[in-house]
Structure formats: C-alpha cells, structure tokens
C-alpha atoms as a PDB file:
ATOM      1  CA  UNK A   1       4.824   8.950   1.407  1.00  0.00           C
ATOM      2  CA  UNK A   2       3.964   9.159   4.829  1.00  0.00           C
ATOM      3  CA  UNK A   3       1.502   7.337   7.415  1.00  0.00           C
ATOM      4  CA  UNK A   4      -1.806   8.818   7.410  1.00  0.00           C
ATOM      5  CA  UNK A   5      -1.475  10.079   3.983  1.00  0.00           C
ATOM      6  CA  UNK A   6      -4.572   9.884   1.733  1.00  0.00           C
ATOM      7  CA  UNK A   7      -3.729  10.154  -1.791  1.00  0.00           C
ATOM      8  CA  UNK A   8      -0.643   9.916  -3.562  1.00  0.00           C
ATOM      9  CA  UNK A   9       0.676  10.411  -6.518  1.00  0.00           C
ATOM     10  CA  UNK A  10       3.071   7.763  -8.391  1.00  0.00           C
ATOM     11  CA  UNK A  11       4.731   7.673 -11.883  1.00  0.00           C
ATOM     12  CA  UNK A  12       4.780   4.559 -13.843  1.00  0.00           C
ATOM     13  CA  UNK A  13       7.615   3.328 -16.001  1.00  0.00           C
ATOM     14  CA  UNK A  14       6.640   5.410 -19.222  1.00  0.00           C
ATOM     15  CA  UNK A  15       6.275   8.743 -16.709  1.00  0.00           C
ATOM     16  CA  UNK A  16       2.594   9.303 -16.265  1.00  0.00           C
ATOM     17  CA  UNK A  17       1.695  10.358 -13.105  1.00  0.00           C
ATOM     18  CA  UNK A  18      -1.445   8.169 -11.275  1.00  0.00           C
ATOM     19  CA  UNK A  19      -3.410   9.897  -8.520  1.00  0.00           C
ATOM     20  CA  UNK A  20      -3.910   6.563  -5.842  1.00  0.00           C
ATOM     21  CA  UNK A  21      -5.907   6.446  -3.043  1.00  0.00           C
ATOM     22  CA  UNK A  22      -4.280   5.053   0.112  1.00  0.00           C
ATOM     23  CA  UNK A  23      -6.155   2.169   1.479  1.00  0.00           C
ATOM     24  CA  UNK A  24      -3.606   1.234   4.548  1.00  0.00           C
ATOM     25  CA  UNK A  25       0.123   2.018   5.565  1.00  0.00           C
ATOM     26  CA  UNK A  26       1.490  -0.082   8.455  1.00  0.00           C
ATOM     27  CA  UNK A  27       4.841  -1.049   9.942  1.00  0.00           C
ATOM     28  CA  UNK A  28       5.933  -4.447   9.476  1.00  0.00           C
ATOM     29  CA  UNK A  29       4.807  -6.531  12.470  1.00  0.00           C
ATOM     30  CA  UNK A  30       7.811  -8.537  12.271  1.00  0.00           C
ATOM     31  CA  UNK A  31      10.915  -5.329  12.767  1.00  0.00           C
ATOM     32  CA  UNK A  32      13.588  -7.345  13.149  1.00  0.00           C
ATOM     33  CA  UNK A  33      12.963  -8.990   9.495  1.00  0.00           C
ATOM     34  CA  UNK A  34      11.719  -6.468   7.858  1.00  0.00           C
ATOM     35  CA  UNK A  35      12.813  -2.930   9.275  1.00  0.00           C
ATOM     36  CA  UNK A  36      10.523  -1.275   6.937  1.00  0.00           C
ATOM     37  CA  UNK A  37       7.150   0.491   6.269  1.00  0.00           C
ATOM     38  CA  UNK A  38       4.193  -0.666   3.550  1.00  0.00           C
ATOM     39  CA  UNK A  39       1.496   0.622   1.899  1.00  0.00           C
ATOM     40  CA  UNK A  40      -1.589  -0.650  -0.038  1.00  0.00           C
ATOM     41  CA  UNK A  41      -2.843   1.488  -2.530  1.00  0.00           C
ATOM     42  CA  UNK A  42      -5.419   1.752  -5.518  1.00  0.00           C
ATOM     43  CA  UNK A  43      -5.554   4.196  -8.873  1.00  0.00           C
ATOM     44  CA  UNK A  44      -8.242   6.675  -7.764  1.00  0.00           C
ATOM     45  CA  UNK A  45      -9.864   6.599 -11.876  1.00  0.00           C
ATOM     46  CA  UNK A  46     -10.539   2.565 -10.530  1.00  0.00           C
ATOM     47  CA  UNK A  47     -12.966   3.706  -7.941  1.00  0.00           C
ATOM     48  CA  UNK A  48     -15.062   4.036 -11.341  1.00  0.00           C
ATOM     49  CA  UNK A  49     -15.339   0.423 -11.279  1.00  0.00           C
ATOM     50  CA  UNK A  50     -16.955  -2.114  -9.633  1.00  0.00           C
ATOM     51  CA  UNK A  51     -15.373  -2.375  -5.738  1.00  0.00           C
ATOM     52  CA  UNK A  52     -15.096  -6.141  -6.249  1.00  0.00           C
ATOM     53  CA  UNK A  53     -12.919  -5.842  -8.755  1.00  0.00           C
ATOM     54  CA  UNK A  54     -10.319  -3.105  -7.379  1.00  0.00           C
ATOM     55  CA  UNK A  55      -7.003  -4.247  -8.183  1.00  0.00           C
ATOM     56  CA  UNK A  56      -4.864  -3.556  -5.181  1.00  0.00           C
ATOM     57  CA  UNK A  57      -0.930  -2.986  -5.142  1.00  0.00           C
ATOM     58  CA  UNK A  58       1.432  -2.995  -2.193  1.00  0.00           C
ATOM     59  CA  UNK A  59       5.032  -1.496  -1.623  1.00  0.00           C
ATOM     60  CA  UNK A  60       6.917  -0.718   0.742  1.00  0.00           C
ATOM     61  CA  UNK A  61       8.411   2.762   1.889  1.00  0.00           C
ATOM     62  CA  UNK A  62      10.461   4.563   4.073  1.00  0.00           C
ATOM     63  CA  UNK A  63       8.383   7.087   6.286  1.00  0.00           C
ATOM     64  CA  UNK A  64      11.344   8.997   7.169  1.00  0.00           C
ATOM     65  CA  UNK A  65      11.944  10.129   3.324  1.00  0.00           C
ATOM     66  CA  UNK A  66       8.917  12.868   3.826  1.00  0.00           C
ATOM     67  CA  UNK A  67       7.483  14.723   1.213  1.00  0.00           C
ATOM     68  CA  UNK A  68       7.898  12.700  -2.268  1.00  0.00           C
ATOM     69  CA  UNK A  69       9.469   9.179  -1.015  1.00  0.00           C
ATOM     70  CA  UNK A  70      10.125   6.441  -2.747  1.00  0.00           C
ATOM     71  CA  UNK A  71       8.586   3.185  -3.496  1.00  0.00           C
ATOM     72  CA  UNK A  72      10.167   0.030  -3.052  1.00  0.00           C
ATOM     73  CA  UNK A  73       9.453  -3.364  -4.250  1.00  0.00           C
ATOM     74  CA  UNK A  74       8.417  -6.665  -2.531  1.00  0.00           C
ATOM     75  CA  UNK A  75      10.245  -8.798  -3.569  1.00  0.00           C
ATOM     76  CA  UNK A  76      10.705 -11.797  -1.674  1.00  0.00           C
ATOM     77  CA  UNK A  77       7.520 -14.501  -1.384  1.00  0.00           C
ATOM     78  CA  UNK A  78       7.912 -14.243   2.400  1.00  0.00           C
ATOM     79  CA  UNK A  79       7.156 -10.804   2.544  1.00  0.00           C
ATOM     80  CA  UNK A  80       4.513 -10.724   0.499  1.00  0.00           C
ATOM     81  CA  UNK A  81       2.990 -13.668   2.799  1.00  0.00           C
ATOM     82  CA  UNK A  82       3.591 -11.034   5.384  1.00  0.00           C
ATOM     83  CA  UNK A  83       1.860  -8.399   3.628  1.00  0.00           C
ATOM     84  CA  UNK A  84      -0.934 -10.570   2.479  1.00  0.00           C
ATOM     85  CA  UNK A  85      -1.826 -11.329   6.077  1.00  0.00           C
ATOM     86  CA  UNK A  86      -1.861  -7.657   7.322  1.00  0.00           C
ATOM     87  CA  UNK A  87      -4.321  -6.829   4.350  1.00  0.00           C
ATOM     88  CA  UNK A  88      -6.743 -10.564   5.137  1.00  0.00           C
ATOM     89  CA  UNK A  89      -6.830  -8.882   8.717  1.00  0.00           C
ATOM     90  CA  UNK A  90      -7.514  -5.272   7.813  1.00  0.00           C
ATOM     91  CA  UNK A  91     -10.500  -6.103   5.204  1.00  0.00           C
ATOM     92  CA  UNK A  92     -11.759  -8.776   8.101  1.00  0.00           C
ATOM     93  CA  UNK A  93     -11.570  -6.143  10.615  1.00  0.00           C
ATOM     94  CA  UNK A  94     -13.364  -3.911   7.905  1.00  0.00           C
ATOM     95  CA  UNK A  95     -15.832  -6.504   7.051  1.00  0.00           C
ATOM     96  CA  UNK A  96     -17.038  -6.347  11.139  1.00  0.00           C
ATOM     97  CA  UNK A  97     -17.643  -2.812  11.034  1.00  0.00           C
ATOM     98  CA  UNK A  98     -20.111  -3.041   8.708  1.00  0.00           C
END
C-alpha cells in the first residue's frame, strides 16, 4: 500500500483475494497521536451497485512497507472519530466540485 495507489488487492480471513478501489489515503492530521497512515477503500465488484449504497472500509497502513503492506486495524473510538472527520471533509470537498 502506498499513497497514490489506485487499486489494491486484500485477502479476507478465509483467503480470497478482493480487488478494492482506493477512494483516499492520508496522513493522520494529528502525528503526534497517531504516527500513522490511512486509507479508505471499496470492493471494486460494489461499483456494480448503487453509489449510495457503497459500503466503505478504513485502515490504516504504513507507507514505508512498499510493495504488499499491511493493513492495520482501527481500533480505538477516537481514531475512528478522527478518521470519520477526514472522510465528512473529503466527500464535502467532493460534493463542491460537482
């Protein structure tokens, strides 16, 4: 995983592997509580569906890993809150382009 990337590829718990389409990746806007990376991300075969109803996922990552990183959980409800603010301002930003 890397910044700029736009598809991955990730492998659930039973081993399949799920082409996703990279909506965002940022750094966290707060470094010195969370030193780390993020990205949002949706299965490409949902694009099939109705936009409104894209289910979204987040996870962080470390951009230094390169070629085939790993993805790490959010776990804590303050991060998420963190997370959850960074996507409200991307789709409004999104929403005034159009």
């Amino acid at each position: 995983m890397d910044h700029g990337q736009d598809v991955m590829t990730i492998v659930d718990e039973n081993g399949n592997e799920i082409v996703c389409k990279v909506v965002l990746t940022f750094d966290s806007p707060q470094p010195e509580v969370y030193d780390r990376s993020y990205v949002v991300y949706h299965p490409v075969e949902a694009e099939d569906e109705d936009e409104e109803s894209i289910e979204i996922y987040a996870a962080a990552f470390n951009p230094s890993d390169g070629e085939g990183g790993e993805l790490f959980a959010i776990e804590s409800e303050e991060e998420w809150n963190m997370v959850e603010e960074v996507i409200g301002a991307f789709v409004d930003e999104q929403e005034e382009e159009e």
